[in-house]
Protein backbone atom coordinates (compact mmCIF):
# COMPACT_ATOMS: atom_id res chain seq x y z
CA UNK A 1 -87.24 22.25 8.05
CA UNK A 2 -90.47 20.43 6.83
CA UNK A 3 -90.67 17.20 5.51
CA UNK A 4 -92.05 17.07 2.07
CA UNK A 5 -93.76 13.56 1.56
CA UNK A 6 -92.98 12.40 -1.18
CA UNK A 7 -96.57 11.40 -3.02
CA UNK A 8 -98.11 14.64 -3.57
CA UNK A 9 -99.66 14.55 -6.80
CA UNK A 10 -98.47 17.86 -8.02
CA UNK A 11 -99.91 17.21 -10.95
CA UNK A 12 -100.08 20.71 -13.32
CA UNK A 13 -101.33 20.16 -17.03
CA UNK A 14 -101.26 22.98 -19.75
CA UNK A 15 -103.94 21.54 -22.15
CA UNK A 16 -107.33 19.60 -20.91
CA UNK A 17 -110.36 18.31 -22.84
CA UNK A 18 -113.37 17.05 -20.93
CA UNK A 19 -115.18 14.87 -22.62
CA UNK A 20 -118.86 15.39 -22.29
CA UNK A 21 -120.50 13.53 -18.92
CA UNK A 22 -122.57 10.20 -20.53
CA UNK A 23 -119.86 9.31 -23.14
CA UNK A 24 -119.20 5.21 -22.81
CA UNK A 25 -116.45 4.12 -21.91
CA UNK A 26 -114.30 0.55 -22.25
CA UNK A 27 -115.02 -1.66 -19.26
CA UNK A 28 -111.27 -2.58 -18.61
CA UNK A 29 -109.59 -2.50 -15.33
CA UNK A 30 -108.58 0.87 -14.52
CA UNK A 31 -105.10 1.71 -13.41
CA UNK A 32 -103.71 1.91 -10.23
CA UNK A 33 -102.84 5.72 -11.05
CA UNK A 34 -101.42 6.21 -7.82
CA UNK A 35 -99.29 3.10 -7.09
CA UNK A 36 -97.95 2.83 -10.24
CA UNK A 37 -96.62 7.03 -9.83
CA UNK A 38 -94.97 5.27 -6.15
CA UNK A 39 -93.77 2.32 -8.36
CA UNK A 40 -91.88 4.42 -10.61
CA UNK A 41 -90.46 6.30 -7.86
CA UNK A 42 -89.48 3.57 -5.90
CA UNK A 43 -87.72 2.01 -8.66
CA UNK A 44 -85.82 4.98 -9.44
CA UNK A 45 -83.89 4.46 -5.87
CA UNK A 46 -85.45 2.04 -3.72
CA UNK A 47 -83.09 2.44 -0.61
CA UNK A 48 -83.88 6.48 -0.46
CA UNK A 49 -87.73 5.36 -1.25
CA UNK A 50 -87.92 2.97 1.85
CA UNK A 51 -85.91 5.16 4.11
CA UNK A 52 -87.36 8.93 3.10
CA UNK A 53 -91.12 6.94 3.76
CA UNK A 54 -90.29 5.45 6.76
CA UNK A 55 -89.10 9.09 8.52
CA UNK A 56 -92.47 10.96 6.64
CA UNK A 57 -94.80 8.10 7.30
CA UNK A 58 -94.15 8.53 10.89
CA UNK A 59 -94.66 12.36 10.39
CA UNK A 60 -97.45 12.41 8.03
CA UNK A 61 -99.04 8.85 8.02
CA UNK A 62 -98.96 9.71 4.10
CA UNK A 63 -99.12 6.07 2.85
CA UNK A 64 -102.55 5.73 4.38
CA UNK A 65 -104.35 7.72 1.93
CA UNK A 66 -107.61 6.17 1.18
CA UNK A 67 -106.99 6.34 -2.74
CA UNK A 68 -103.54 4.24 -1.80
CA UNK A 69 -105.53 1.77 0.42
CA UNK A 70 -108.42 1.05 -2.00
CA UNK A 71 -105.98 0.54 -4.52
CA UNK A 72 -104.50 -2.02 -2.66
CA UNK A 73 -107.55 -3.53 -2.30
CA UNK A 74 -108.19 -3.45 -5.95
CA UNK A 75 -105.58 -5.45 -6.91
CA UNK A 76 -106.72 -8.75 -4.95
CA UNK A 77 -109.50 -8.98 -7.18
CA UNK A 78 -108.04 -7.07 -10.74
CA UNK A 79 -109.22 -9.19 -13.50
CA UNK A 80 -106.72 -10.04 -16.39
CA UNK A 81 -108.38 -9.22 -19.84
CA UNK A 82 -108.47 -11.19 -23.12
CA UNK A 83 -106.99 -9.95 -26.40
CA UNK A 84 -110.71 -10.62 -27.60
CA UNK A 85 -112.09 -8.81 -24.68
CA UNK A 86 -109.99 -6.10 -24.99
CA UNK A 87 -111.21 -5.75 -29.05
CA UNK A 88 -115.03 -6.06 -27.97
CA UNK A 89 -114.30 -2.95 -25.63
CA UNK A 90 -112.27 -0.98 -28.27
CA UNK A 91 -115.36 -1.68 -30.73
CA UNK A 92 -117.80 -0.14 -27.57
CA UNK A 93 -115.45 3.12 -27.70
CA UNK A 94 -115.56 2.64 -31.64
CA UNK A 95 -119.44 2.61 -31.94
CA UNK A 96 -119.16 5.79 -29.17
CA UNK A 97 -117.19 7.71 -31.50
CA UNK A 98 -113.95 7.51 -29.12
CA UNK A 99 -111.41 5.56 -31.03
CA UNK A 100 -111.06 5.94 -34.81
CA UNK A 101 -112.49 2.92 -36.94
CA UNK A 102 -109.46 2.08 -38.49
CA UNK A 103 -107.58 1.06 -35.48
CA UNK A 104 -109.22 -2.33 -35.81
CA UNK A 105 -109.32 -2.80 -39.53
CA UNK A 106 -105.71 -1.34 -40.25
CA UNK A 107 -102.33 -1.68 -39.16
CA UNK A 108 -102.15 -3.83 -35.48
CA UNK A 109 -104.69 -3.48 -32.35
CA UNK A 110 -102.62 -5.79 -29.68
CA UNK A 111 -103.58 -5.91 -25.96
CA UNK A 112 -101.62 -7.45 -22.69
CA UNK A 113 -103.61 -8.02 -19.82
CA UNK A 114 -100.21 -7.88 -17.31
CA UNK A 115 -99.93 -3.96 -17.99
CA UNK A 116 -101.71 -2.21 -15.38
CA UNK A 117 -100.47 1.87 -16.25
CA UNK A 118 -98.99 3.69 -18.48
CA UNK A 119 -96.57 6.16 -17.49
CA UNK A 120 -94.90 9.33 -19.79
CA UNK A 121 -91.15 9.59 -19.24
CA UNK A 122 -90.82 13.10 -20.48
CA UNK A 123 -93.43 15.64 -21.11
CA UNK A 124 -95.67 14.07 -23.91
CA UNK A 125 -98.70 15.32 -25.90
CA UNK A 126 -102.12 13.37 -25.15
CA UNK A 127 -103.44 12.86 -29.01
CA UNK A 128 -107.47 12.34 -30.46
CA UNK A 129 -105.73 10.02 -32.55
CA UNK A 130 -102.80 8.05 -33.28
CA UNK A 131 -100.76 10.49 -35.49
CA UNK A 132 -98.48 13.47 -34.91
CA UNK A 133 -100.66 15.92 -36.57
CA UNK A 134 -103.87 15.02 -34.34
CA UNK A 135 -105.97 17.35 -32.22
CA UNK A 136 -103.86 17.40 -28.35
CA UNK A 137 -106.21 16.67 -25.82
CA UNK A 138 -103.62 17.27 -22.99
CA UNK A 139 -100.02 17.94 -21.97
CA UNK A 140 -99.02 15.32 -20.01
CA UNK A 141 -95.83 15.75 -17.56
CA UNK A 142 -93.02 13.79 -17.10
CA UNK A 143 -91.16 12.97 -14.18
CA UNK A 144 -88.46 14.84 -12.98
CA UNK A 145 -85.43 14.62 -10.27
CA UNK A 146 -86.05 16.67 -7.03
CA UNK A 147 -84.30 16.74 -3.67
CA UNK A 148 -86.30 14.03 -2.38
CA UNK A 149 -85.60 11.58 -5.44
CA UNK A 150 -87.04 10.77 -8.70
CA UNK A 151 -91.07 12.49 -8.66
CA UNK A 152 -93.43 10.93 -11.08
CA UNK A 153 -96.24 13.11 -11.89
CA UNK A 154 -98.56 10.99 -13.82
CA UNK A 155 -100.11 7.66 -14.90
CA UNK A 156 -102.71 6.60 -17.43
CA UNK A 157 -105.13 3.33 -17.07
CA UNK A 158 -104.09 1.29 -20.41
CA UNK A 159 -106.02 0.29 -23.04
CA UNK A 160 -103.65 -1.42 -25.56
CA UNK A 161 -101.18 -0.60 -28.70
CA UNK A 162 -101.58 0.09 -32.39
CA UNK A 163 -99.06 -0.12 -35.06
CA UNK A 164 -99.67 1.48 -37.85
CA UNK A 165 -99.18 0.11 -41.42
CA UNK A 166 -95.75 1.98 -41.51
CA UNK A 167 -94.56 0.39 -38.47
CA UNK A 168 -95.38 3.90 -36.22
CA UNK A 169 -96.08 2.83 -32.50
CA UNK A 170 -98.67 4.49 -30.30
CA UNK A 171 -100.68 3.62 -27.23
CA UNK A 172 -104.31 4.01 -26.29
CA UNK A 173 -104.69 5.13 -22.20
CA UNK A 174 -107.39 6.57 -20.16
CA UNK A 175 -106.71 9.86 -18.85
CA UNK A 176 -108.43 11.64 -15.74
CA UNK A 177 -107.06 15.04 -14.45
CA UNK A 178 -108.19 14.27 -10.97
CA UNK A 179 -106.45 17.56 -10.38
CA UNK A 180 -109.12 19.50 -12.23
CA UNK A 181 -112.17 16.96 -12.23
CA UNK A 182 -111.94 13.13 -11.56
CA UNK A 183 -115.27 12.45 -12.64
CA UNK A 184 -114.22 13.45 -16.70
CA UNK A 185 -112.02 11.14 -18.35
CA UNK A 186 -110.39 11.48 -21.44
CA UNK A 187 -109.44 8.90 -24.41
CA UNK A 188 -106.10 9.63 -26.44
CA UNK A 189 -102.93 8.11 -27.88
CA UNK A 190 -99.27 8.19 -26.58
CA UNK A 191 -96.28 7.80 -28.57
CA UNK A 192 -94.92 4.28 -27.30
CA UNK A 193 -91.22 5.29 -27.89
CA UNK A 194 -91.55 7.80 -25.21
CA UNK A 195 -93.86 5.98 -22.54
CA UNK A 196 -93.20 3.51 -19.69
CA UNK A 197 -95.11 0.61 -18.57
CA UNK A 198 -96.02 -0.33 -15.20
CA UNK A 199 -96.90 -3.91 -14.98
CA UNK A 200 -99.58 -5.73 -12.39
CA UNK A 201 -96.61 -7.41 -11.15
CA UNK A 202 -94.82 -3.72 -10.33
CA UNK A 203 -97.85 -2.68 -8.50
CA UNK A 204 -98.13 -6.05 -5.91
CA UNK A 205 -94.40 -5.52 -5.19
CA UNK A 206 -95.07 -1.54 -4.19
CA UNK A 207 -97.73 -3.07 -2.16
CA UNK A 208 -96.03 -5.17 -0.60
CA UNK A 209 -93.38 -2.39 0.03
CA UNK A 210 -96.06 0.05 1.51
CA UNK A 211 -97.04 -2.32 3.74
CA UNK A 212 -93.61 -3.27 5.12
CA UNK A 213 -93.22 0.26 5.43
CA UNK A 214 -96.11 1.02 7.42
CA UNK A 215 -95.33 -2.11 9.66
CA UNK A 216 -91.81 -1.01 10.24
CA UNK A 217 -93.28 1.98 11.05
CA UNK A 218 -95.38 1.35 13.75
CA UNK A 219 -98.22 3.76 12.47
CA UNK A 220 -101.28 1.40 11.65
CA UNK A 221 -104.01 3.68 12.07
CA UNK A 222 -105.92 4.26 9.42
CA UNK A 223 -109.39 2.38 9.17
CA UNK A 224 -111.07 2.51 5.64
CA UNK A 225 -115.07 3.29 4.95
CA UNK A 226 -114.92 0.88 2.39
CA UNK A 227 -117.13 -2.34 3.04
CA UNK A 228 -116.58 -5.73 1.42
CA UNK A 229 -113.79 -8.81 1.32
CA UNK A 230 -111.38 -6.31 0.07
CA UNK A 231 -111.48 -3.27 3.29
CA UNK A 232 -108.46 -2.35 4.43
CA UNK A 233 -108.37 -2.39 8.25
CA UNK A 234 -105.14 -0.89 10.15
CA UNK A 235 -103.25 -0.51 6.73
CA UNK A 236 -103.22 -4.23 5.70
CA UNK A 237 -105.84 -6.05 3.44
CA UNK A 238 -108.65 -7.87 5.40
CA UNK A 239 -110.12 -10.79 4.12
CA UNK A 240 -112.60 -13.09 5.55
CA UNK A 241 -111.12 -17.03 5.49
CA UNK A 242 -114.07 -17.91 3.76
CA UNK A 243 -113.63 -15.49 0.74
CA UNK A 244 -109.88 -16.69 0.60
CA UNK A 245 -111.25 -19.96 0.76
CA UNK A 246 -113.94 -19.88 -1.81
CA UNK A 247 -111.62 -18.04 -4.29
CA UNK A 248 -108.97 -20.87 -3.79
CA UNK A 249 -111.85 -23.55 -3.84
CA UNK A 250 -113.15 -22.31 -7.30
CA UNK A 251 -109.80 -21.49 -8.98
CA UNK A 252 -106.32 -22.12 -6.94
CA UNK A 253 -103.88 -21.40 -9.87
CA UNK A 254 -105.69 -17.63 -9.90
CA UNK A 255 -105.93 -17.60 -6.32
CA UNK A 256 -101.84 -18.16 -6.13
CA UNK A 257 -101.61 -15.30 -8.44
CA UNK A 258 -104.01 -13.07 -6.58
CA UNK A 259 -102.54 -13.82 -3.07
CA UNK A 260 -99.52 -15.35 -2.46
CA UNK A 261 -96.53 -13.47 -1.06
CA UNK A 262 -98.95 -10.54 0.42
CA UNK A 263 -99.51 -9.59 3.79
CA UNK A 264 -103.09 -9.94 4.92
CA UNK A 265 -105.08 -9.33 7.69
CA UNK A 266 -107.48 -12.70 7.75
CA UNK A 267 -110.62 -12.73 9.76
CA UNK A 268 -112.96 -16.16 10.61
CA UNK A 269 -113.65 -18.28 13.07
CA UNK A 270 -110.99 -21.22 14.81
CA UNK A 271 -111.73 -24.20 13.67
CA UNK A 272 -108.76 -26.32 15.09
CA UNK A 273 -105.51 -25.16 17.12
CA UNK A 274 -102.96 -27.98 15.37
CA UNK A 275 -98.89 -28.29 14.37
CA UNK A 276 -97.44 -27.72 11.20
CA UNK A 277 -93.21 -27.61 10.41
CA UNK A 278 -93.18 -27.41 14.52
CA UNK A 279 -94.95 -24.65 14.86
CA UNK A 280 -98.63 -23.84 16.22
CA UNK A 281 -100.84 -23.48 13.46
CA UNK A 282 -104.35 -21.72 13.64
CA UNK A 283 -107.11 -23.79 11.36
CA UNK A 284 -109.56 -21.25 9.95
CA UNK A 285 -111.47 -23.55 7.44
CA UNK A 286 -111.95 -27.19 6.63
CA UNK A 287 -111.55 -27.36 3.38
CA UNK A 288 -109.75 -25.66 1.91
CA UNK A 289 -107.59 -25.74 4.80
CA UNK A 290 -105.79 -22.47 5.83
CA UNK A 291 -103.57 -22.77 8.45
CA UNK A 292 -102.36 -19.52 10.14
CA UNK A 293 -98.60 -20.13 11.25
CA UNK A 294 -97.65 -18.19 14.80
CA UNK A 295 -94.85 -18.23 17.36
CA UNK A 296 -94.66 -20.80 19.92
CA UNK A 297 -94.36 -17.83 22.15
CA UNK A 298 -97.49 -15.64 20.64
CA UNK A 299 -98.81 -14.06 23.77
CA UNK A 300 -102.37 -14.77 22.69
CA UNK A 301 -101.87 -18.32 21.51
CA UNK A 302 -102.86 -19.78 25.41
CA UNK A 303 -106.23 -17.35 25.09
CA UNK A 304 -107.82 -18.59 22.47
CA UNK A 305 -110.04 -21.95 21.63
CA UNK A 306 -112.12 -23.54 18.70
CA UNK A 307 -114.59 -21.61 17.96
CA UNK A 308 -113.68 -18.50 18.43
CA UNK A 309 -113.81 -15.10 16.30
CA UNK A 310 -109.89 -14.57 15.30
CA UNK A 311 -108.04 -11.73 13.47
CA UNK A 312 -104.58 -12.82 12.49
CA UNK A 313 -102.35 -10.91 10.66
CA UNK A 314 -99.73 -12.76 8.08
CA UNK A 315 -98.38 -13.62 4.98
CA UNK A 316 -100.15 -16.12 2.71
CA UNK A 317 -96.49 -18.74 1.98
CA UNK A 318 -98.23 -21.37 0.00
CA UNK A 319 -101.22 -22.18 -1.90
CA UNK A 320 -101.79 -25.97 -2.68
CA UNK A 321 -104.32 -27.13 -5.09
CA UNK A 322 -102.74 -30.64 -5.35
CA UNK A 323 -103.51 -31.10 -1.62
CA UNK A 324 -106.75 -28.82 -0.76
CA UNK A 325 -108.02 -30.76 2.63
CA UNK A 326 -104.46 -31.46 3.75
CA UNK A 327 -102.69 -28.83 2.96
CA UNK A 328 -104.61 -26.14 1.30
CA UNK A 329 -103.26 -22.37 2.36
CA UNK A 330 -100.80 -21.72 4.38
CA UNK A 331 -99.77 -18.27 5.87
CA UNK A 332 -96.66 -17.60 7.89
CA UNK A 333 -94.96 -15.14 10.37
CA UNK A 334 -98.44 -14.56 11.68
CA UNK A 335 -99.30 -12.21 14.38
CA UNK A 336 -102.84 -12.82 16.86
CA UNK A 337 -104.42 -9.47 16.23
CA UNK A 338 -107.39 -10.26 18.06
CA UNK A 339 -109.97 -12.64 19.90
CA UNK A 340 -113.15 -12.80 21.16
């Protein structure tokens, strides 16, 4: 019998309105549809999750879908907005005709920049506005239980709450039937009483999760187009030691946020082979300092020397901005992926 992988978007929606191409939209960060629809499922039973994705990743190398990977990639660099931001962008959709008027002047307009999705938990009604008796826009489906665990079919970028003046909760998302046409994008309101949300938190620790999967796995194949500090190379993040460095340099309390705990592929050149906690460490920058952690009994460790072009694969431990030049990054259980 066939495995069925378990992140086809099978996405099927009774009721869609395009808005017209040209329309303005908010300039907040857009959802991580895709990991937050894995998030969901994972949480629903994260033993059957890992296991059923370790057999069909081996099959169907399904977690290295490009949308998955640049998603990923996102992340590293999602920005967290303001509850002023947030109202200068709901006045741009205002102005645009999106978003009633009211929703600023009446009732409550709140916004919390840790939410990354929004996700229906049963099959909910997409409204023009933020009322029961509204034009829908779209029919948006639920998940549901299937042989292969808890399916999640959808998942909305979020663009904050409003509580009406008699106490009536709804929630303003972004909507884009990539089923039908990704490039139109709707604006609507959810009831809140019947809608999850999928935090930025959720969506590092399904990262990391994909990535231990893939790893596990022994299927690291897939090599993005995508250019840039944030490409994903072999199905873990590369970034060059002196973008890590320079984002830990300007701001290491953001930087923490941003990196530690994920697995990274780091790229630079060697500039010192040293010790740290009794192990080798590889020195990739001066200051900041990352050092690269690696077994005493790496098999590349004796083939390498200052100065030359390293990939290392690990996971960034520490970040300390008390002690940049001594101490700086620190990344552990780290793998030579290359030299040259």
């Amino acid at each position: 019998m066939k495995v069925k992988k378990i992140f086809l978007s099978a996405v099927l929606f009774l009721f869609f309105a395009l808005l017209p191409a040209g329309k303005v939209f908010a300039d907040l960060p857009e959802a991580s549809v895709e990991l937050a629809k894995m998030y969901v499922t994972y949480d629903y039973d994260r033993p059957f999750f890992i296991n059923t994705n370790k057999d069909s990743q081996a099959a169907y190398q399904s977690l290295n879908d490009k949308t998955i990977a640049n998603e990923i990639a996102f992340m590293q660099n999602r920005e967290i907005y303001t509850q002023a931001q947030a109202e200068k962008e709901i006045q741009k959709l205002i102005d645009a005709g999106l978003v009633p008027a009211y929703i600023l002047t009446r009732g409550t307009y709140s916004y919390d920049g840790n939410i990354n999705a929004v996700y229906p938990t049963i099959n909910l009604k997409l409204r023009l506005q933020p009322n029961n008796t509204s034009r829908i826009i779209a029919e948006l489906f639920g998940g549901e239980v299937q042989e292969i665990g808890y399916i999640a079919y959808c998942a909305c970028s979020y663009l904050g709450e409003w509580k009406s003046p008699n106490g009536k909760k709804w929630v303003a998302v972004e909507y884009t039937d990539a089923f039908l046409n990704e490039k139109h994008k709707s604006i609507g309101w959810l009831e809140r009483d019947y809608v999850r949300f999928v935090t930025n938190e959720n969506i590092l620790e399904i990262s990391r999760v994909i990535n231990d999967i893939k790893r596990s796995s022994g299927t690291h194949r897939y090599v993005s187009t995508s250019t840039g500090p944030s490409a994903i190379i072999n199905s873990v993040e590369a970034v060059p030691a002196e973008t890590l460095a320079r984002d830990f340099d300007n701001n290491p309390f953001k930087a923490e946020k941003i990196y530690k705990g994920r697995t990274i592929k780091i790229t630079g050149k060697i500039d010192n082979i040293t010790m740290k906690n009794g192990s080798p460490a590889i020195q990739l920058s001066f200051s900041p300092k990352i050092l690269c952690l690696v077994a005493a009994d790496e098999p590349l460790l004796t083939e390498i020397d200052r100065g030359d072009e390293i990939a290392i694969e690990g996971t960034v431990a520490s970040l300390n901005a008390q002690s940049k030049s001594t101490e700086g990054i620190t990344l552990t259980d780290c793998k030579i992926i290359s030299a040259e």
